[in-house]
Protein backbone atom coordinates (compact mmCIF):
# COMPACT_ATOMS: atom_id res chain seq x y z
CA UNK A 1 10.06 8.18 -18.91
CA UNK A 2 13.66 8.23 -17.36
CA UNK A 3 16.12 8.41 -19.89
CA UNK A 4 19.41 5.79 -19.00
CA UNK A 5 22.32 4.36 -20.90
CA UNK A 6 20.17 1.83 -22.01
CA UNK A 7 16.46 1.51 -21.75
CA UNK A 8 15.02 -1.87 -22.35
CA UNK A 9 11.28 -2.88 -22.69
CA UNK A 10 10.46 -6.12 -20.46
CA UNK A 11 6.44 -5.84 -20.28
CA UNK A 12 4.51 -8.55 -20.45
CA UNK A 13 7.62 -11.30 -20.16
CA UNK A 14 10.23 -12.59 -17.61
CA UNK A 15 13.81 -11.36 -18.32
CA UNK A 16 16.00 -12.99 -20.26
CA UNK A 17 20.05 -12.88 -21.53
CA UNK A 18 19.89 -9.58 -22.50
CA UNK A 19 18.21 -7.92 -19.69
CA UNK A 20 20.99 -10.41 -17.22
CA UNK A 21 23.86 -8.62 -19.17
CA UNK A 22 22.99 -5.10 -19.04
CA UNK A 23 21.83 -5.07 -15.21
CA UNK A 24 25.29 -7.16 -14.35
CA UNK A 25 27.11 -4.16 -16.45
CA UNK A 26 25.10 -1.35 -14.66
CA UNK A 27 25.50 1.29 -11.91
CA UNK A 28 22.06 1.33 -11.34
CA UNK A 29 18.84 0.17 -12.54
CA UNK A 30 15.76 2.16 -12.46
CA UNK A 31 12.81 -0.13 -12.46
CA UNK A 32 8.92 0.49 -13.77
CA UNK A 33 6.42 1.11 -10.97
CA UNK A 34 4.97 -1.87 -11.95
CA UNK A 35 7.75 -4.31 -12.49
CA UNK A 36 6.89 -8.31 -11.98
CA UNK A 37 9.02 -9.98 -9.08
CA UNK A 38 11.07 -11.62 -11.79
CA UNK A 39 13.03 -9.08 -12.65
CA UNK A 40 13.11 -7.28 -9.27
CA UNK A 41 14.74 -10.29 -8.40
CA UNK A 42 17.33 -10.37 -10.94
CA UNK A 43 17.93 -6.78 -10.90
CA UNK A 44 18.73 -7.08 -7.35
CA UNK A 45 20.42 -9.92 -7.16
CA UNK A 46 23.03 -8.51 -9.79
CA UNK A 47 23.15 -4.96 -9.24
CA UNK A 48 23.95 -2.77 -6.22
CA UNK A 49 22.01 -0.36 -6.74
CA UNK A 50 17.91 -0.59 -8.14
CA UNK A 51 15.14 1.81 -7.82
CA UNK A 52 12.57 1.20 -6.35
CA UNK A 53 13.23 -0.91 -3.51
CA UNK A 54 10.47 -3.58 -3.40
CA UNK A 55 11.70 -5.54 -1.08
CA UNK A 56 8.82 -5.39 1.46
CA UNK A 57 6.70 -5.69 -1.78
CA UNK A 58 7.96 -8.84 -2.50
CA UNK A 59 8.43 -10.52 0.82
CA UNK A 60 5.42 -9.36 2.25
CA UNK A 61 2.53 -9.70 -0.57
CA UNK A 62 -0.85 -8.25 -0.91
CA UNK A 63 -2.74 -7.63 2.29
CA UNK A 64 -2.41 -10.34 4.82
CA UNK A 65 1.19 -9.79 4.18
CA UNK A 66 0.91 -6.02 5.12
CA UNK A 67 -0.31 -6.96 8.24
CA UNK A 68 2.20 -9.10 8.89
CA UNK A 69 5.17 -6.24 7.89
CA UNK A 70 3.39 -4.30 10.48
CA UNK A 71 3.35 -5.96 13.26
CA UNK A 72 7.28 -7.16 12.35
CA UNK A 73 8.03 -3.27 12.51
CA UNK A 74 5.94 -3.01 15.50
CA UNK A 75 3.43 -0.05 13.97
CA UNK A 76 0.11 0.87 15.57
CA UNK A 77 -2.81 -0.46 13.16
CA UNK A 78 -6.36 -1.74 13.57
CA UNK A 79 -6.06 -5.23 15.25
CA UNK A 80 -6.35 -7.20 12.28
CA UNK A 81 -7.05 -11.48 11.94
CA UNK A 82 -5.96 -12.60 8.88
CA UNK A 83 -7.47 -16.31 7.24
CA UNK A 84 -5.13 -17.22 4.42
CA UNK A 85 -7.03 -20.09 3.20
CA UNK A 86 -10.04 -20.39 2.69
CA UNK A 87 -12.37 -22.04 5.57
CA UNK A 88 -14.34 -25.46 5.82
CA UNK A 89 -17.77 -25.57 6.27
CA UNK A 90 -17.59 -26.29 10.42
CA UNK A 91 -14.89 -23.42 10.39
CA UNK A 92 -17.49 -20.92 8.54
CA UNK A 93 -19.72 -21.67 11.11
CA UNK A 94 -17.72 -21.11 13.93
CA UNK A 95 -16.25 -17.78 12.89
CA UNK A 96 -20.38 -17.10 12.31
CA UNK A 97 -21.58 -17.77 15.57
CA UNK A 98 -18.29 -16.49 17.39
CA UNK A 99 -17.06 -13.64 15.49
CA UNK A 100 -13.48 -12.85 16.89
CA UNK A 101 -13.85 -9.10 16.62
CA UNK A 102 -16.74 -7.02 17.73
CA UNK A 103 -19.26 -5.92 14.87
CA UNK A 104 -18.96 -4.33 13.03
CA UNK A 105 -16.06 -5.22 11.59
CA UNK A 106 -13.74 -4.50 8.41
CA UNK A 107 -13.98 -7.59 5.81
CA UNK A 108 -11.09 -7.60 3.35
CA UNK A 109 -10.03 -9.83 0.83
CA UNK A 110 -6.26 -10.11 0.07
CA UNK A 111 -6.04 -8.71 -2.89
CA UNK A 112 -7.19 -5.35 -4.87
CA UNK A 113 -7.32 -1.76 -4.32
CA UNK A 114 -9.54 1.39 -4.61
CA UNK A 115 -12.06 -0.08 -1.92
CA UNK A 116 -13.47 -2.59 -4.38
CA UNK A 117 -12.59 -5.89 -2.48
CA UNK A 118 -12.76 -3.81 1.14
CA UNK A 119 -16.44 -4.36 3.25
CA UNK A 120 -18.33 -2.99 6.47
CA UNK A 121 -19.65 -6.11 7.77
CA UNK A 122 -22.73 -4.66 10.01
CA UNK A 123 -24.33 -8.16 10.77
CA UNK A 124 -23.81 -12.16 11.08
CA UNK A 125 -25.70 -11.76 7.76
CA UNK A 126 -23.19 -10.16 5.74
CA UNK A 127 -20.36 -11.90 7.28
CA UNK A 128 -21.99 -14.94 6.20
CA UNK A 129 -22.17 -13.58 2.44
CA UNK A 130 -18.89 -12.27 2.43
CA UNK A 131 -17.35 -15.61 3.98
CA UNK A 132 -19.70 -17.35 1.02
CA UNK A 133 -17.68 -15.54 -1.81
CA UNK A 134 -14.47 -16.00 -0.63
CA UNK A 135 -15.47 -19.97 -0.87
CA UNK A 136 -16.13 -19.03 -4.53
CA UNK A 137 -12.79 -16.78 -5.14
CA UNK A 138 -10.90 -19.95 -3.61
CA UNK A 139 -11.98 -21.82 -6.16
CA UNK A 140 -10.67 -20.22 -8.55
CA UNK A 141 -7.08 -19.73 -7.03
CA UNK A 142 -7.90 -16.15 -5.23
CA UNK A 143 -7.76 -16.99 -1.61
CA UNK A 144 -7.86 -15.31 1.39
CA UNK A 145 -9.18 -12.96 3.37
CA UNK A 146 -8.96 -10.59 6.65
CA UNK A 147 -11.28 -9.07 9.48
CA UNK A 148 -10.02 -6.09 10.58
CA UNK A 149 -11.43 -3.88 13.95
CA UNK A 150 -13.46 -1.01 12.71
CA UNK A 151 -12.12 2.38 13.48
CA UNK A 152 -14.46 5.40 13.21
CA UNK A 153 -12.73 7.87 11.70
CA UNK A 154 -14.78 10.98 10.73
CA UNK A 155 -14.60 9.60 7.30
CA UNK A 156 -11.85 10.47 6.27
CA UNK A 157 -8.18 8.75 5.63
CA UNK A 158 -5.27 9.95 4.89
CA UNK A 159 -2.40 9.47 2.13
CA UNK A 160 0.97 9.70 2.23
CA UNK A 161 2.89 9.19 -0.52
CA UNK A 162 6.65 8.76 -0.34
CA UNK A 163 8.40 8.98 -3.54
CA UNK A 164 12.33 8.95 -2.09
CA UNK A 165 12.75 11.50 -0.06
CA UNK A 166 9.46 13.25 -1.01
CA UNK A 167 7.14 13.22 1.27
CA UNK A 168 3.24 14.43 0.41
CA UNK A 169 0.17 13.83 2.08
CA UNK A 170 -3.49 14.45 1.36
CA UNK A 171 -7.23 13.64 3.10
CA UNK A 172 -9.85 11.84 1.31
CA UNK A 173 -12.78 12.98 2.92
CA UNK A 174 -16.25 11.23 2.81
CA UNK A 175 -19.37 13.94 2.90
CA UNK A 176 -21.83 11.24 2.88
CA UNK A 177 -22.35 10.15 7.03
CA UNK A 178 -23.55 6.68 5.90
CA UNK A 179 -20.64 5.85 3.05
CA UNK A 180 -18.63 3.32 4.74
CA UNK A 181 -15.38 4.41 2.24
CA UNK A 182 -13.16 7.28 1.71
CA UNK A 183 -12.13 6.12 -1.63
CA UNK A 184 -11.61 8.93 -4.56
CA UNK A 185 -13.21 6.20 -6.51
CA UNK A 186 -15.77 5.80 -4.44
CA UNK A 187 -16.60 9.64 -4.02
CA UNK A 188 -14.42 10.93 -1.55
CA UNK A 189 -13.31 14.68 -1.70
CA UNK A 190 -8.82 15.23 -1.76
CA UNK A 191 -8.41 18.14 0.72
CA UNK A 192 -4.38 19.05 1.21
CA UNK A 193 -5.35 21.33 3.76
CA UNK A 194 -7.23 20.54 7.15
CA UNK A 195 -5.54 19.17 10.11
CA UNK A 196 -1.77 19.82 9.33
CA UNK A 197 -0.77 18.67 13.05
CA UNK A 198 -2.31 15.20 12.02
CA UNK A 199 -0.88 15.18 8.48
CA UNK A 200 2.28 16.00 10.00
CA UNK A 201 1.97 13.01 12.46
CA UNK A 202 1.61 10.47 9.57
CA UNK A 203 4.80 12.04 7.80
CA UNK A 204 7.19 11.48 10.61
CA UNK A 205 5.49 7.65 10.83
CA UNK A 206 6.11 7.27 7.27
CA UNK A 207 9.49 8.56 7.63
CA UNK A 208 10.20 6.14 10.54
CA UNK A 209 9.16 3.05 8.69
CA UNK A 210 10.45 3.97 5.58
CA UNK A 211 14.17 4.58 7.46
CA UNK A 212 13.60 0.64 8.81
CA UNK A 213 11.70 -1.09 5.52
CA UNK A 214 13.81 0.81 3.06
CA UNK A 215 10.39 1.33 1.20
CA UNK A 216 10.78 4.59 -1.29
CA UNK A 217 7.94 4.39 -3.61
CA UNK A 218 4.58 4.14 -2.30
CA UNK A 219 1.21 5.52 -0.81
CA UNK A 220 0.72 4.93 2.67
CA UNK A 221 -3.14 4.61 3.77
CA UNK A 222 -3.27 6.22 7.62
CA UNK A 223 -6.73 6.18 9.93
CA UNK A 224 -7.35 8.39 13.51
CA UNK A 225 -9.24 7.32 15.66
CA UNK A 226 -12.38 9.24 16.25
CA UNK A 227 -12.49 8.19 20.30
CA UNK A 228 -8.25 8.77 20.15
CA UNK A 229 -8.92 12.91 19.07
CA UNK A 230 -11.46 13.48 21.46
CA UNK A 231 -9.25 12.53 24.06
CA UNK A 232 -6.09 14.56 22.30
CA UNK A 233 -4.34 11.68 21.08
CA UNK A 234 -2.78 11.94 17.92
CA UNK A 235 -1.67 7.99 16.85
CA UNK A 236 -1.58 7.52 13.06
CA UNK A 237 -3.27 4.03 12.67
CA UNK A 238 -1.50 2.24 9.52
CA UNK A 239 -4.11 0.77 7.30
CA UNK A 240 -2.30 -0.08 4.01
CA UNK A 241 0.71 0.32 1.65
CA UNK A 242 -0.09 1.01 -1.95
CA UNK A 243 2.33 0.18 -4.44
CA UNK A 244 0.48 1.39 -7.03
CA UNK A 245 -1.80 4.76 -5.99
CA UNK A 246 -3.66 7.66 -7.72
CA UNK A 247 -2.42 10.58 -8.67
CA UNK A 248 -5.20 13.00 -8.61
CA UNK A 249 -3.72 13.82 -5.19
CA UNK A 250 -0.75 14.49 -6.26
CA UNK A 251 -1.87 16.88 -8.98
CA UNK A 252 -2.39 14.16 -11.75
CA UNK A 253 -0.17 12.56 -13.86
CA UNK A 254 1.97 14.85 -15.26
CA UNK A 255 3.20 16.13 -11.72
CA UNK A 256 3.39 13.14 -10.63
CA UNK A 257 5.93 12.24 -13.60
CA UNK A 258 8.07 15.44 -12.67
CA UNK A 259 7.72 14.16 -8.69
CA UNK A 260 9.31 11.06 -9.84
CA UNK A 261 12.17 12.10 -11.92
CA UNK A 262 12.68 14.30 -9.48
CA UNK A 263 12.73 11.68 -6.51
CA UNK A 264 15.03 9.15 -8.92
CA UNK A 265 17.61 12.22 -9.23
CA UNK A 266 18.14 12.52 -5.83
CA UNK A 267 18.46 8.81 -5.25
CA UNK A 268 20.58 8.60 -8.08
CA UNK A 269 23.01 11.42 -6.20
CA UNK A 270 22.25 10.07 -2.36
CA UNK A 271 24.23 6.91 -4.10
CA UNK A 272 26.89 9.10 -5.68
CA UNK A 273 26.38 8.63 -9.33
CA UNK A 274 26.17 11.76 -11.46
CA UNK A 275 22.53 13.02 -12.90
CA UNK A 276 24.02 15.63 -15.28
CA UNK A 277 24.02 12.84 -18.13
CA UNK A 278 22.65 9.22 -18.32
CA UNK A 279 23.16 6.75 -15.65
């Protein structure tokens, strides 16, 4: 959708010579939001300047590795345990009988998005099935897993997507009191409106880690704490980074498109190359 010098189709492959030449000849590269490490790699390895900057992508992968960025940049989130293997039988039993966080408790496995791999564990019971399955996803080279502190939250998260220097940030708000998720997927309402003091909170946290990560292209998942308002204490609680997000929030697809050539012209200019004609 952004129109450079050269524009070269690399889905579904690694990059090869040609790809090599053209990035080593380039001021910049502009990247898909869905590039593979590969070529990430190469791109940044051989030009100054790419778009976006996956770095923390990379380097910290999937979940557990979120956590792990997190408490490196010393954020507030839920206390989180993370299990990246999966456990032996005497193991299973021990986290069963001794959970290390209070129930309930916030199973997640390290991998997908839109709430589908994401759990309220209530009971030993379905901690016990959830542990099961991830003994099953091991098995077939998907392994593991986190329990994360439950945070009450009024159902309702927040999102904040950053797109360069573009900053936007929406609620997804659960009407149903017994619907553990705040998913759009999962029948959560967008509302762009309510609680601007908090939304603004979660900008300026955004802002701060993006000006230490370098992150510019991403959806940042935020909780409060329902005990933390009642006592007037606004702390955005980092949940997750989404590399890949929705955009009904954002006004669908075709916003979101002029958001991000938008965003890339202003990077393109904060690194002094001229937008007026291809770059």
């Amino acid at each position: 959708m952004y129109v450079a010098d050269q524009n070269l189709l690399c889905a579904g492959r690694d990059p090869g010579h040609a790809e090599l030449k053209a990035i080593r000849q380039a001021d910049a590269v502009i990247l898909p939001q869905g590039c593979r490490e590969s070529i990430y790699r190469m791109a940044k390895d051989n030009c100054s300047h790419v778009f976006p900057n996956y770095d923390c992508r990379f380097k910290f992968p999937e979940k557990i590795g979120q956590g792990q960025l997190f408490k490196k940049i010393n954020v507030p989130h839920p206390q989180t345990i993370a299990f990246p293997d999966a456990l032996a039988n005497r193991d299973s039993e021990q986290l069963l009988n001794s959970p290390p966080l209070e129930l309930p408790l916030v199973f997640k496995f390290n991998w997908g998005g839109e709430g589908k791999t994401v759990f309220l564990v209530r009971d030993k019971q379905d901690l016990q099935h959830h542990l099961q399955k991830a003994k099953i996803y091991a098995k077939s080279g998907q392994s593991g897993f986190l329990l994360q502190k439950f945070i009450p939250s009024r159902g309702q998260s927040l999102r904040v997507v950053v797109i360069h220097q573009i900053y936007i940030a929406y609620w997804r708000i659960q009407e149903k009191s017994d619907d553990f998720y705040t998913n759009i997927s999962k029948g959560a309402r967008l509302d762009r409106d309510v609680d601007p003091d908090l939304q603004a909170a979660a900008i300026l946290a955004t802002k701060q880690f993006c000006q230490k990560t370098a992150v510019n292209l991403a959806g940042f998942d935020f909780l409060f704490s329902e005990t933390d308002l009642k006592h007037n204490k606004i702390e955005p609680l980092f949940l997750e980074i989404n590399y890949f997000f929705g955009r009904k929030g954002l006004g669908g697809s075709e916003k979101y498109y002029k958001l991000l050539q938008q965003g890339i012209d202003h990077w393109l200019q904060s690194i002094k190359l001229d937008t007026s004609s291809p770059t």
